[in-house]
Protein backbone atom coordinates (compact mmCIF):
# COMPACT_ATOMS: atom_id res chain seq x y z
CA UNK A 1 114.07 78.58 85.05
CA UNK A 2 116.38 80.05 87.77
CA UNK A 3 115.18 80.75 91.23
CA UNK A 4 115.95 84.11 92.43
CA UNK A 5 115.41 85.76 95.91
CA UNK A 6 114.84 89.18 97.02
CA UNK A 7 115.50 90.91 100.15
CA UNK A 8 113.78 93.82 100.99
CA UNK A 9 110.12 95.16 99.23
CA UNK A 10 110.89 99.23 99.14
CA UNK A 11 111.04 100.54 95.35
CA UNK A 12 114.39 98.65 94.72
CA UNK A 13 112.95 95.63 95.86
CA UNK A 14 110.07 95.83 93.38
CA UNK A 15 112.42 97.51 90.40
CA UNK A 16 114.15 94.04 90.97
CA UNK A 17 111.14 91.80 91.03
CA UNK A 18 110.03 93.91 87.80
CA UNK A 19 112.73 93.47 85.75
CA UNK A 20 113.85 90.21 86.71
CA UNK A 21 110.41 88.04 86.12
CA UNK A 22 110.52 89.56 82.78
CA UNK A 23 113.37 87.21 81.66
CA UNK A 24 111.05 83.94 82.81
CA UNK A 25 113.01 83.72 86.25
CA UNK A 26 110.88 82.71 89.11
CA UNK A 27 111.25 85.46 91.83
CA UNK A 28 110.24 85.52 95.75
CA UNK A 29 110.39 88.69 97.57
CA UNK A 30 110.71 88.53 100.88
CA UNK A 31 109.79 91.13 103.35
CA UNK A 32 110.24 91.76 107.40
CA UNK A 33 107.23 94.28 107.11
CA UNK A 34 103.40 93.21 106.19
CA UNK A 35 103.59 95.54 103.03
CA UNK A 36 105.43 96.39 100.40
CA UNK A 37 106.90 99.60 99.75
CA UNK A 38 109.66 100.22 102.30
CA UNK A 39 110.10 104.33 102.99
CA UNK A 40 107.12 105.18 99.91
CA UNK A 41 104.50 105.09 102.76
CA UNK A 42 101.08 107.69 101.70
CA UNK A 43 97.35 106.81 101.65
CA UNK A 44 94.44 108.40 103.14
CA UNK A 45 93.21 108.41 106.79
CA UNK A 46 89.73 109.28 107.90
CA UNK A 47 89.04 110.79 104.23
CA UNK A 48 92.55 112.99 104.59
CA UNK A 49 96.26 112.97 103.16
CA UNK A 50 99.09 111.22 105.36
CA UNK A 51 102.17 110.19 104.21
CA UNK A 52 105.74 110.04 105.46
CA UNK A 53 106.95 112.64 102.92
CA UNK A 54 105.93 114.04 100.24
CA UNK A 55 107.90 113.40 96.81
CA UNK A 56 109.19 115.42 93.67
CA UNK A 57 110.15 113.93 90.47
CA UNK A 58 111.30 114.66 87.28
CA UNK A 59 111.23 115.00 83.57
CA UNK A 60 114.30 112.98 83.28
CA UNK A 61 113.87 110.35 85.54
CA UNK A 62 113.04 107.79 82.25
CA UNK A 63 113.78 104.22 84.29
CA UNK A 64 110.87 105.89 87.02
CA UNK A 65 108.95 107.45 84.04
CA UNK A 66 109.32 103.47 81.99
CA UNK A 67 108.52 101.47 84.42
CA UNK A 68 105.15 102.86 84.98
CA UNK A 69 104.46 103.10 81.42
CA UNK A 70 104.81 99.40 81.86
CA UNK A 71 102.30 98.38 84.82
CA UNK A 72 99.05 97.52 83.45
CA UNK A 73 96.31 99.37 85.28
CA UNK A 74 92.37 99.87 85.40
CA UNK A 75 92.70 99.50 81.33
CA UNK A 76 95.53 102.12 81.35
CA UNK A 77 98.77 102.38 82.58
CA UNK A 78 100.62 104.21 85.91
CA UNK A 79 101.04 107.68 83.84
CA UNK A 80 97.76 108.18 84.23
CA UNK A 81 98.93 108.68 87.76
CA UNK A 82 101.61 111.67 86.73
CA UNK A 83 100.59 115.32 87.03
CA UNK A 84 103.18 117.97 86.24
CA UNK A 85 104.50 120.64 89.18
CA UNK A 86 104.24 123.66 86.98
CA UNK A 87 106.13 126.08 89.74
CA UNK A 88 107.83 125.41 92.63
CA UNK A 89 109.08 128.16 95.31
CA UNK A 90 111.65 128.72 98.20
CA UNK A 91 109.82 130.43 100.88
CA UNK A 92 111.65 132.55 104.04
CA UNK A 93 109.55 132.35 106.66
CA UNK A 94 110.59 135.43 108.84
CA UNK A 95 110.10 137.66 105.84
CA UNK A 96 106.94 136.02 104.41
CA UNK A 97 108.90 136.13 101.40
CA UNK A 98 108.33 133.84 98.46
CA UNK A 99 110.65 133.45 95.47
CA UNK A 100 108.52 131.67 92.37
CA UNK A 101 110.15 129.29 89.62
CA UNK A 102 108.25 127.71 86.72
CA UNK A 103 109.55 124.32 85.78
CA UNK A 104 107.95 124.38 82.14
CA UNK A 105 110.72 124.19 79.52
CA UNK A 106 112.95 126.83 79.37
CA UNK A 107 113.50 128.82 75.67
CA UNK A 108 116.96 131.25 76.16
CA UNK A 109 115.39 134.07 77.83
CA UNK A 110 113.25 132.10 80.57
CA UNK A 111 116.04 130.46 81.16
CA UNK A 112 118.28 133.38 81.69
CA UNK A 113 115.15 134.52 84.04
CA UNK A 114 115.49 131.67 85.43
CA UNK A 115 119.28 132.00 86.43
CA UNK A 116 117.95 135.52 87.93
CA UNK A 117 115.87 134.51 90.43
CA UNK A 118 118.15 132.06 91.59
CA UNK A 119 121.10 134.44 91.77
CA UNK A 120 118.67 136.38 93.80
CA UNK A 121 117.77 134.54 96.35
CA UNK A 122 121.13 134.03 96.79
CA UNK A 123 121.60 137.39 97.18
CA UNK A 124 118.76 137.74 99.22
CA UNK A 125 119.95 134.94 101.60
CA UNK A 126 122.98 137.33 102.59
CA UNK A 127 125.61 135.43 99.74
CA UNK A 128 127.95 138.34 98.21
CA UNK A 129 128.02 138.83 95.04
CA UNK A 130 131.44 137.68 93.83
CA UNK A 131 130.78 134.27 95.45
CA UNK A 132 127.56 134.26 93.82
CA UNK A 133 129.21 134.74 90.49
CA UNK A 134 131.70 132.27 91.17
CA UNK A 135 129.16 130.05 92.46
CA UNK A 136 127.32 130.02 88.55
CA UNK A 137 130.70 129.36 86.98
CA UNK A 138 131.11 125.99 89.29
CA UNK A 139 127.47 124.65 88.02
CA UNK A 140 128.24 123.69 84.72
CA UNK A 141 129.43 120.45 84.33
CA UNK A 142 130.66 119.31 81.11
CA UNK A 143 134.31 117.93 80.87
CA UNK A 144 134.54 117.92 84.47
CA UNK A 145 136.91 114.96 85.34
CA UNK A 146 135.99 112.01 87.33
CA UNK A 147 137.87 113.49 90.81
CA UNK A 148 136.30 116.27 90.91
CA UNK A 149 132.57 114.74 90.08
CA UNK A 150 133.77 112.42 93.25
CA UNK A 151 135.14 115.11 95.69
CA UNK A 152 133.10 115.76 98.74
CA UNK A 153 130.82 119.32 98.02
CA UNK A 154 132.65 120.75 100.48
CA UNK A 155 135.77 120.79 98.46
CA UNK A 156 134.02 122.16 95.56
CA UNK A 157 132.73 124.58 96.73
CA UNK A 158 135.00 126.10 99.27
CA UNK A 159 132.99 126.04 102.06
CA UNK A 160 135.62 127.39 104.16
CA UNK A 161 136.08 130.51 102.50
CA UNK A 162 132.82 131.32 101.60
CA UNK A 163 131.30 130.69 104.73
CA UNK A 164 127.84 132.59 103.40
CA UNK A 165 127.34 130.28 100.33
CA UNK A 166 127.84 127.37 102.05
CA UNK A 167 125.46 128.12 105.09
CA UNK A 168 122.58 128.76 102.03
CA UNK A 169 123.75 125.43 100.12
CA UNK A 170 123.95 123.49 103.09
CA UNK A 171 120.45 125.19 103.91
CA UNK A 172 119.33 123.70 100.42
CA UNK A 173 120.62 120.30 100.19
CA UNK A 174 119.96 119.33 103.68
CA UNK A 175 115.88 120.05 103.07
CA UNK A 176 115.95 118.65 99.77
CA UNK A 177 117.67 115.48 99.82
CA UNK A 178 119.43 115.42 103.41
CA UNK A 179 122.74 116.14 101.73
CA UNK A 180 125.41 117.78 103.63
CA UNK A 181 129.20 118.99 102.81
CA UNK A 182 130.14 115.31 102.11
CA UNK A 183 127.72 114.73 99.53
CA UNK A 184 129.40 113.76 96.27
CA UNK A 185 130.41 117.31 94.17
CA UNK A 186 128.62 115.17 91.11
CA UNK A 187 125.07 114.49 92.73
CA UNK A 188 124.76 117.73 93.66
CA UNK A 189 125.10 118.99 90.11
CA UNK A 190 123.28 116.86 88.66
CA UNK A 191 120.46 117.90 91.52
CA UNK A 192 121.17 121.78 90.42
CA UNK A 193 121.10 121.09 86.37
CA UNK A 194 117.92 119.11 86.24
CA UNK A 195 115.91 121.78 84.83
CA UNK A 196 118.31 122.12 82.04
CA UNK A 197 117.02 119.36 79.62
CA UNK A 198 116.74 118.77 76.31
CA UNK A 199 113.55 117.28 75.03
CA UNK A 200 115.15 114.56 73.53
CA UNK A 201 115.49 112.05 76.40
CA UNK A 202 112.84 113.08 78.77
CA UNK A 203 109.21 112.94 79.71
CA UNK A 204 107.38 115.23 77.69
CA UNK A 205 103.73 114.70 77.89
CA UNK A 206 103.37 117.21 80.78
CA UNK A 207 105.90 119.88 79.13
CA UNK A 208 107.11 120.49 82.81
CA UNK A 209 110.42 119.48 84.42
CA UNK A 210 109.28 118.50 87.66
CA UNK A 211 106.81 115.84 88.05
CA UNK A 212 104.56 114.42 90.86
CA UNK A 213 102.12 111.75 91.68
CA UNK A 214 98.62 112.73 91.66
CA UNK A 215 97.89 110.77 94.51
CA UNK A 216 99.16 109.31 97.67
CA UNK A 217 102.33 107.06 96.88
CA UNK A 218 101.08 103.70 98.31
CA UNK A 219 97.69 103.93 96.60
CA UNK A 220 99.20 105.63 93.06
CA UNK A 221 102.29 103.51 93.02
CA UNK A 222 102.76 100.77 95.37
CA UNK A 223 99.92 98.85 95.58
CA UNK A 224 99.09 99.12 92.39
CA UNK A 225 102.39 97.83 91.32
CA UNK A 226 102.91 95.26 93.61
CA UNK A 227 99.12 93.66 92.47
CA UNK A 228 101.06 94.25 88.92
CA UNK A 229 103.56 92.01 89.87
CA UNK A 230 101.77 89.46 92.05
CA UNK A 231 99.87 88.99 88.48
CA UNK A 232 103.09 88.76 86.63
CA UNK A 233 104.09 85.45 89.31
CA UNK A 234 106.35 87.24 91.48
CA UNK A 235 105.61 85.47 94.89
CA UNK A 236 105.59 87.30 98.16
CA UNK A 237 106.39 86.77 101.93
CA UNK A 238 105.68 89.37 104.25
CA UNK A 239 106.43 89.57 107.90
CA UNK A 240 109.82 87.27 107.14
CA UNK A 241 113.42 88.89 106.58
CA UNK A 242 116.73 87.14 106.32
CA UNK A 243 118.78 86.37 109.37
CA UNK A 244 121.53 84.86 108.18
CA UNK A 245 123.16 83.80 104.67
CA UNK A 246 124.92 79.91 104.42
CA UNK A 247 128.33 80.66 103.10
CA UNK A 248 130.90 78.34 101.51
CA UNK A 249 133.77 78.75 99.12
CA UNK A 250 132.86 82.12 98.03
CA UNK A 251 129.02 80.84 96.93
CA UNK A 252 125.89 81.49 99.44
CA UNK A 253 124.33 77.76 99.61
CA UNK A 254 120.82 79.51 101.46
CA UNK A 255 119.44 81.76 103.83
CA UNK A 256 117.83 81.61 106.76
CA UNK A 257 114.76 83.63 107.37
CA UNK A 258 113.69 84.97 110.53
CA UNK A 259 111.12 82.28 110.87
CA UNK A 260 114.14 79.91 111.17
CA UNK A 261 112.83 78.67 107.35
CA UNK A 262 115.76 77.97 105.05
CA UNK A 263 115.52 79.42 101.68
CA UNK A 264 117.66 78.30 98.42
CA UNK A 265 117.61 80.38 95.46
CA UNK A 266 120.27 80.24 92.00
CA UNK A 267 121.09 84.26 93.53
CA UNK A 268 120.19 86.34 96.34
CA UNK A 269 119.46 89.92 95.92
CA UNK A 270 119.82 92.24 99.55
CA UNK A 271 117.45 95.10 98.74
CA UNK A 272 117.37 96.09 102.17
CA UNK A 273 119.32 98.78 104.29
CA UNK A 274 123.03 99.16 104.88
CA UNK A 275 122.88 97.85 109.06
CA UNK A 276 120.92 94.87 107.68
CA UNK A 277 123.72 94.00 105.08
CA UNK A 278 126.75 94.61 107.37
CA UNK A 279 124.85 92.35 109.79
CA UNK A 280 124.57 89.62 107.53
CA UNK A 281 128.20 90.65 105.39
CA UNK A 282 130.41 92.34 108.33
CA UNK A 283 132.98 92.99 105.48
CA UNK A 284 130.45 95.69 104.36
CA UNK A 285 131.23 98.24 106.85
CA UNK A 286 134.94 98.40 105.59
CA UNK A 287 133.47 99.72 102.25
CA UNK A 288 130.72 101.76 103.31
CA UNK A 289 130.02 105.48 104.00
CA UNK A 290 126.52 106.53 104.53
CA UNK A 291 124.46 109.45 106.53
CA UNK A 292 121.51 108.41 108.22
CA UNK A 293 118.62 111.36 108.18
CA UNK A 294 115.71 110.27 110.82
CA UNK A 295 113.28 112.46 107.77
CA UNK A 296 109.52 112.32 108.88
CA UNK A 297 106.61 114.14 107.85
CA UNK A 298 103.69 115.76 109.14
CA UNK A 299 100.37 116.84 107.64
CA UNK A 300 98.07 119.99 108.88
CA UNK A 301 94.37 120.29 107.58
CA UNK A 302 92.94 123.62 106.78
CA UNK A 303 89.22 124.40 105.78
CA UNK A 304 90.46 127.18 103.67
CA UNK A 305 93.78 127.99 101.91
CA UNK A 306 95.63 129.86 104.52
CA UNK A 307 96.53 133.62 102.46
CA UNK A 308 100.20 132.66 102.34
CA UNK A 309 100.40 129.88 100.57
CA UNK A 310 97.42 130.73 97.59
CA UNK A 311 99.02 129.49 94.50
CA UNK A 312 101.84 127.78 96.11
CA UNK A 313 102.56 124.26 95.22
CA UNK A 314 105.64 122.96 96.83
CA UNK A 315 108.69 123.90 98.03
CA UNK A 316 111.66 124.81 100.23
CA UNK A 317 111.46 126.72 103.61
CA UNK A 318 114.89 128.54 103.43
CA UNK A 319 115.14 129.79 107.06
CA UNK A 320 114.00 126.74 108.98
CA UNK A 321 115.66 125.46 111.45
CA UNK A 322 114.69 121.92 111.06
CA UNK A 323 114.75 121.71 107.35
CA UNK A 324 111.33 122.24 106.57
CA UNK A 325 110.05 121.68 102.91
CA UNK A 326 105.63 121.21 102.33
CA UNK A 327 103.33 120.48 99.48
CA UNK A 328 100.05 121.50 99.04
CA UNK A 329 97.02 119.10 98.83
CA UNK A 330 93.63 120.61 97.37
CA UNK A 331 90.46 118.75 97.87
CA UNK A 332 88.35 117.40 94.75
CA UNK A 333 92.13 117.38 93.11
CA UNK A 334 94.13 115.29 95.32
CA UNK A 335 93.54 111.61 94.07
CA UNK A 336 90.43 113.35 92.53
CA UNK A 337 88.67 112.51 96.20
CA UNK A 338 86.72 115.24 98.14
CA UNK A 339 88.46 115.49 101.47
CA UNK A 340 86.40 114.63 104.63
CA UNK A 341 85.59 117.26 107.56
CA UNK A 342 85.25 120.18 105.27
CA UNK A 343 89.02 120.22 104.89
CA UNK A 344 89.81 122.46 101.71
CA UNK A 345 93.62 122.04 101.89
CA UNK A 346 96.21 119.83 103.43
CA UNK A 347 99.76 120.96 103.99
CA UNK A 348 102.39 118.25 104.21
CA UNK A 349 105.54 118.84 105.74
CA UNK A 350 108.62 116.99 105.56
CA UNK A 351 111.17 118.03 108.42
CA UNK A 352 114.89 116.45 107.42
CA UNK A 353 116.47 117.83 110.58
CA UNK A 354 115.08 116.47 113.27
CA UNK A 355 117.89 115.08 116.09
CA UNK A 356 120.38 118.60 116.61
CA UNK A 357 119.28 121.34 115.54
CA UNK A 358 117.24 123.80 117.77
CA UNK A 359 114.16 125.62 116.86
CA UNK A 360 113.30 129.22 117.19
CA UNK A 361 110.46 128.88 119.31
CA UNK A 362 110.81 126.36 121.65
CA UNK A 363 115.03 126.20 121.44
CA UNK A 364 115.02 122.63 121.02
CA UNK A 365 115.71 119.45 118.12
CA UNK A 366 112.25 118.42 117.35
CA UNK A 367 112.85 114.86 119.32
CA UNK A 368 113.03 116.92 122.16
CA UNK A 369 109.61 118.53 121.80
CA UNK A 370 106.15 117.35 122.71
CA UNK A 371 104.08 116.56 120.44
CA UNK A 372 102.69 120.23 121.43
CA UNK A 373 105.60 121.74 120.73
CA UNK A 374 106.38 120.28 117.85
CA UNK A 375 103.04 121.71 116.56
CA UNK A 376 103.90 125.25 117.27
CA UNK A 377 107.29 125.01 116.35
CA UNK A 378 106.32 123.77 112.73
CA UNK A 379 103.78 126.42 112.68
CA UNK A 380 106.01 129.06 113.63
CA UNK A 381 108.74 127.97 111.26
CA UNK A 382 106.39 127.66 108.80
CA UNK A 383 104.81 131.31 109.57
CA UNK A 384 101.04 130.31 110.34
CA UNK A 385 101.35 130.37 114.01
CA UNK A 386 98.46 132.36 114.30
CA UNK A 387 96.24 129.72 112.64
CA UNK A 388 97.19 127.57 115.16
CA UNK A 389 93.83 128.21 117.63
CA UNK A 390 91.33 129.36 114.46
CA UNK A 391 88.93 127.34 113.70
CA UNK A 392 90.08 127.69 109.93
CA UNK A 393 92.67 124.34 110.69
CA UNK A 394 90.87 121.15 111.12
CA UNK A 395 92.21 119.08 114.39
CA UNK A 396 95.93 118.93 114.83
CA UNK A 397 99.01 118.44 113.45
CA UNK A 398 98.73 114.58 111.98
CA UNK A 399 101.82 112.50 112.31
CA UNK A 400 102.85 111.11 109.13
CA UNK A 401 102.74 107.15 108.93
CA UNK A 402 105.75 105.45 110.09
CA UNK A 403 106.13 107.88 113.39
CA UNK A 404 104.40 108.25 116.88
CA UNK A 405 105.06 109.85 120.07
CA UNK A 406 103.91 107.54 123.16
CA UNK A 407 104.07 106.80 126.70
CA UNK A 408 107.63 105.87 127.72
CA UNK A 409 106.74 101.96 129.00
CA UNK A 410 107.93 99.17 128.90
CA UNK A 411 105.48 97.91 126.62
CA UNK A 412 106.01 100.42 124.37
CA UNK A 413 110.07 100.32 124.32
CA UNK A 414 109.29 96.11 123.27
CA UNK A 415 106.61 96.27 120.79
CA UNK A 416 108.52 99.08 118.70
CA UNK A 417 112.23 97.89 119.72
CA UNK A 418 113.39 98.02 115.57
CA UNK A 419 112.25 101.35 116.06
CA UNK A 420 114.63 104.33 116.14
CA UNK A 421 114.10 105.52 119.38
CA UNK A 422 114.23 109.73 120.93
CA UNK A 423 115.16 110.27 124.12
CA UNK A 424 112.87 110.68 127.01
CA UNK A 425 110.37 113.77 127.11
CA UNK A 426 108.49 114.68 130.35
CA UNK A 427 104.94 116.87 130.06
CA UNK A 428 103.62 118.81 131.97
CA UNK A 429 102.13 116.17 134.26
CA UNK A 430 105.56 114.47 134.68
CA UNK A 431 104.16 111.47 132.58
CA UNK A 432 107.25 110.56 130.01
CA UNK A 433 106.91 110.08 126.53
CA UNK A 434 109.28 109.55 123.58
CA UNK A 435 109.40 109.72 119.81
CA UNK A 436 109.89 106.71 117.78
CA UNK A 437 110.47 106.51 113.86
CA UNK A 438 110.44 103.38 111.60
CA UNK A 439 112.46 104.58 108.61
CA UNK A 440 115.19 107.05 108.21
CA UNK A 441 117.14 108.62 104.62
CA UNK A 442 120.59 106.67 103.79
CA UNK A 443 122.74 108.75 101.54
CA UNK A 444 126.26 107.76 100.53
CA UNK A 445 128.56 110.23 100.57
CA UNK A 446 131.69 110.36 98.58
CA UNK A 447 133.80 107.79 100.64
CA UNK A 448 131.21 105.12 100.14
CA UNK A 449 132.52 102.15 97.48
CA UNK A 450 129.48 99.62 98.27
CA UNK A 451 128.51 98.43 94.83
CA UNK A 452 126.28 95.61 93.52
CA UNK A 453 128.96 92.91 93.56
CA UNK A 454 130.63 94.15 96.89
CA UNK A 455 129.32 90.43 98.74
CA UNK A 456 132.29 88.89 97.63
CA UNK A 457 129.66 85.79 97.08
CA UNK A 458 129.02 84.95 93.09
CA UNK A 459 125.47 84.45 94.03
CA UNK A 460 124.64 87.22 96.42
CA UNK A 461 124.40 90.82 94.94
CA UNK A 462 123.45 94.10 96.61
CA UNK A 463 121.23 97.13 95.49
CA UNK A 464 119.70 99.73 96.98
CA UNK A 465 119.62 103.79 97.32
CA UNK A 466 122.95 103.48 99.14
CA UNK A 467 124.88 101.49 96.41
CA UNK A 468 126.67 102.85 93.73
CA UNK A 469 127.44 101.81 90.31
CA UNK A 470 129.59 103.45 87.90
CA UNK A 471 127.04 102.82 84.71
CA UNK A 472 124.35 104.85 86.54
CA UNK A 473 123.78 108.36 85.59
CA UNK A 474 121.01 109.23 88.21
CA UNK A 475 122.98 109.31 91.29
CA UNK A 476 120.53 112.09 93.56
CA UNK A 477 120.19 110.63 96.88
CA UNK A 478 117.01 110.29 98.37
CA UNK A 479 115.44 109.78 94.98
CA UNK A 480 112.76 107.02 93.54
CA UNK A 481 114.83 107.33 90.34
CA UNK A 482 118.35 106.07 92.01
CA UNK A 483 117.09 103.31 93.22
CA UNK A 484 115.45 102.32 90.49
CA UNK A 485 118.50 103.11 88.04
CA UNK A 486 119.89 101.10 90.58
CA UNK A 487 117.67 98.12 90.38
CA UNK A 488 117.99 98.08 86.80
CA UNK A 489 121.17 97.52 86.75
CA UNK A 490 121.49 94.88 89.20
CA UNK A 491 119.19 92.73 87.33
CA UNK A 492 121.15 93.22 84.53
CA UNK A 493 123.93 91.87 86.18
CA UNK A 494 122.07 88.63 87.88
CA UNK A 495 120.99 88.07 84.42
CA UNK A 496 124.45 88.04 83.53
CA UNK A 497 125.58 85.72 86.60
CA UNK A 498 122.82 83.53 85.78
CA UNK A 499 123.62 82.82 82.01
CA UNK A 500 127.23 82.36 82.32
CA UNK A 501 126.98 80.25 85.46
């Protein structure tokens, strides 16, 4: 039996664990945090919805769609969790204008339907024609050579002379996965073509090619997996990280924890994220090329469906300034649990732009705002501002977990110093208060060559949603799906390691 180590307990962490105990390896995970899960952070507060964002999958996402085919539970198995997304919408705000697309699987004609409506809102967005046109011609992407899959989007696309498309892509992208005109030319066409599938190598039990959990993600997936695995003999430490990793002659001897405990293992896996590695491997940074999004969401309660978004599901706000998307959550359906308070609906919003750019209302980046402001600006960009005093919403806006605005002290600046940390807001009262978030978005962008034997240590390997390898096909930042593609492949190559050494 070889010994094998984990860093880091997000999704990649447990892909790892998952795969790897299968082969009769003894595996520890270790973990700075005291739970597992990483970024996939959702449960239920005082009977209602929070979570840090809300998530989309889809049909073809088979190593997400396996691997809870695979976890045993209550007599079942984790599809029992799946629900399909039968519609999905971009939504302008100003115009209180929504654009509807099914995601059932297309025959010829809904699909040409489909191509419609999305040259429309296009068109609709202010894009002229010919660049819409030659915009269609660019999305297909057979026999497209390995340069061009790898140029930045920018390239591609010709951002520079069609200054109107790219403003609506960028728009797109940035909302959807935090993408940006140096996001690789390939993951954004994979991104755009998912709805084109074949039934052959996709989920097909909910005839829909967009998927979602029925359920909050920690409570759905993550603790029910990591009780999965705990069952399976994967071993756990929480609230210990690495600090350092023992190197000699190319071969990592151990690591030392943050408790000062020194851990030996036959490999060492660093699931964890990119400033963690390059503190422990400085040769990392040479290689790597990543955008850090400080993503967050925030949840609103409503005691009835406000008229706009009746029949909506989830989707894309296409004219808001801080790259708004939401997701509707309907009582007696969500999690199949009544919601508490009378609350009929909860909308969850996920804003990916949060540092720069300035709202409408308020003409400033959200971690500039009170906590006020940020209330009325979400409203506003959302287009229920005048809900905001009804007594149709329940409370206020709820800060997703994993984000809080406090009371600029000293105390505050030590207990939450891993923190990422806003600048300094005064209220009305001149007391100060900032924004902190725990987690932020890490996409590589087409410069970044971190791969899973980038350590230059036989023993250590690397994985995460920031690592690429050129045997995965799922390569959509931002996605449960790349990092477990991700993680599957790593073990595969540990396996490997640990045979022939």
């Amino acid at each position: 039996m070889k010994k094998i180590v984990i860093f880091g307990s997000g999704v990649t962490g447990l892909k790892l664990a998952h795969e790897l105990i299968k082969t009769g390896n003894l595996v520890t995970v270790y973990e700075t945090r005291d739970q597992p899960g990483g970024k996939c952070i959702g449960t239920f507060e005082n009977g209602l919805p929070t979570e840090l964002t809300h998530r989309q999958m889809f049909a073809s996402n088979m190593n997400f769609i396996s691997t809870l085919k695979e976890i045993e539970y209550k007599g079942d198995n984790l599809l029992k969790n799946i629900e399909p997304l039968n519609n999905v919408q971009f939504y302008w705000a100003n115009e209180k204008k929504f654009m509807n697309f099914k995601r059932n699987f297309f025959n010829s004609f809904q699909q040409l339907v489909d191509n419609l409506k999305s040259a429309n809102s296009l068109f609709f967005s202010g894009v002229p024609l010919k660049d819409i046109y030659w915009f269609r011609s660019k999305l297909f992407i057979d026999n497209l050579d390995k340069d061009t899959l790898n140029m930045p989007l920018s390239t591609y696309l010709e951002f520079e002379k069609r200054p109107k498309l790219a403003h609506f892509i960028l728009k797109i992208i940035s909302t959807w996965i935090g993408g940006n005109g140096n996001t690789k030319t390939g993951d954004f066409l994979l991104l755009f073509n998912y709805k084109n599938l074949s039934k052959k190598k996709v989920y097909t039990r909910t005839n829909t090619t967009s998927l979602t959990l029925n359920g909050p993600i920690s409570d759905s997936l993550i603790e029910p997996w990591y009780g999965f695995l705990k069952e399976r003999g994967v071993k756990f430490r929480f609230n210990e990280g690495i600090k350092k990793l023992n190197i000699s002659d190319g071969v990592a001897i151990n690591a030392i924890s943050e408790k000062n405990n020194v851990i030996e293992a036959d490999a060492f896996i660093l699931a964890i994220p990119p400033k963690q590695v390059v503190n422990i491997l400085p040769k990392i940074a040479e290689r790597l090329s990543v955008n850090y999004i400080k993503s967050h969401g925030f949840q609103f309660h409503f005691k009835e469906v406000p008229s706009l978004f009746l029949d909506k599901t989830i989707g894309i706000i296409a004219d808001s300034a801080w790259g708004l998307s939401y997701k509707l959550y309907h009582s007696k359906k969500y999690a199949h649990k009544e919601f508490s308070n009378d609350v009929k609906v909860t909308i969850s919003i996920t804003a990916t732009k949060t540092e720069k750019e300035k709202g409408p209302l308020h003409n400033k980046p959200l971690i500039e705002c009170t906590l006020k402001e940020v209330e009325e600006e979400i409203l506003f960009q959302l287009g229920l501002q005048e809900y905001m005093y009804k007594d149709i919403m329940y409370g206020n806006m709820n800060i997703g977990v994993g984000a809080k605005y406090l009371k600029y002290t000293d105390f505050n600046l030590e207990q939450y110093n891993d923190w990422h940390h806003g600048p300094v807001i005064k209220e009305q009262n001149d007391e100060k208060y900032f924004w902190i978030f725990e987690n932020e978005l890490i996409n590589p962008d087409y410069n970044n060559t971190v791969g899973i034997n980038s350590s230059n240590c036989n023993n250590v390997f690397i994985s995460g949603e920031w690592v690429n390898d050129e045997k995965q096909i799922w390569t959509v930042p931002s996605t449960l799906e790349r990092c477990m593609e991700n993680a599957t492949i790593c073990s595969k190559v540990v396996n490997n390691y640990l045979v022939e050494a």
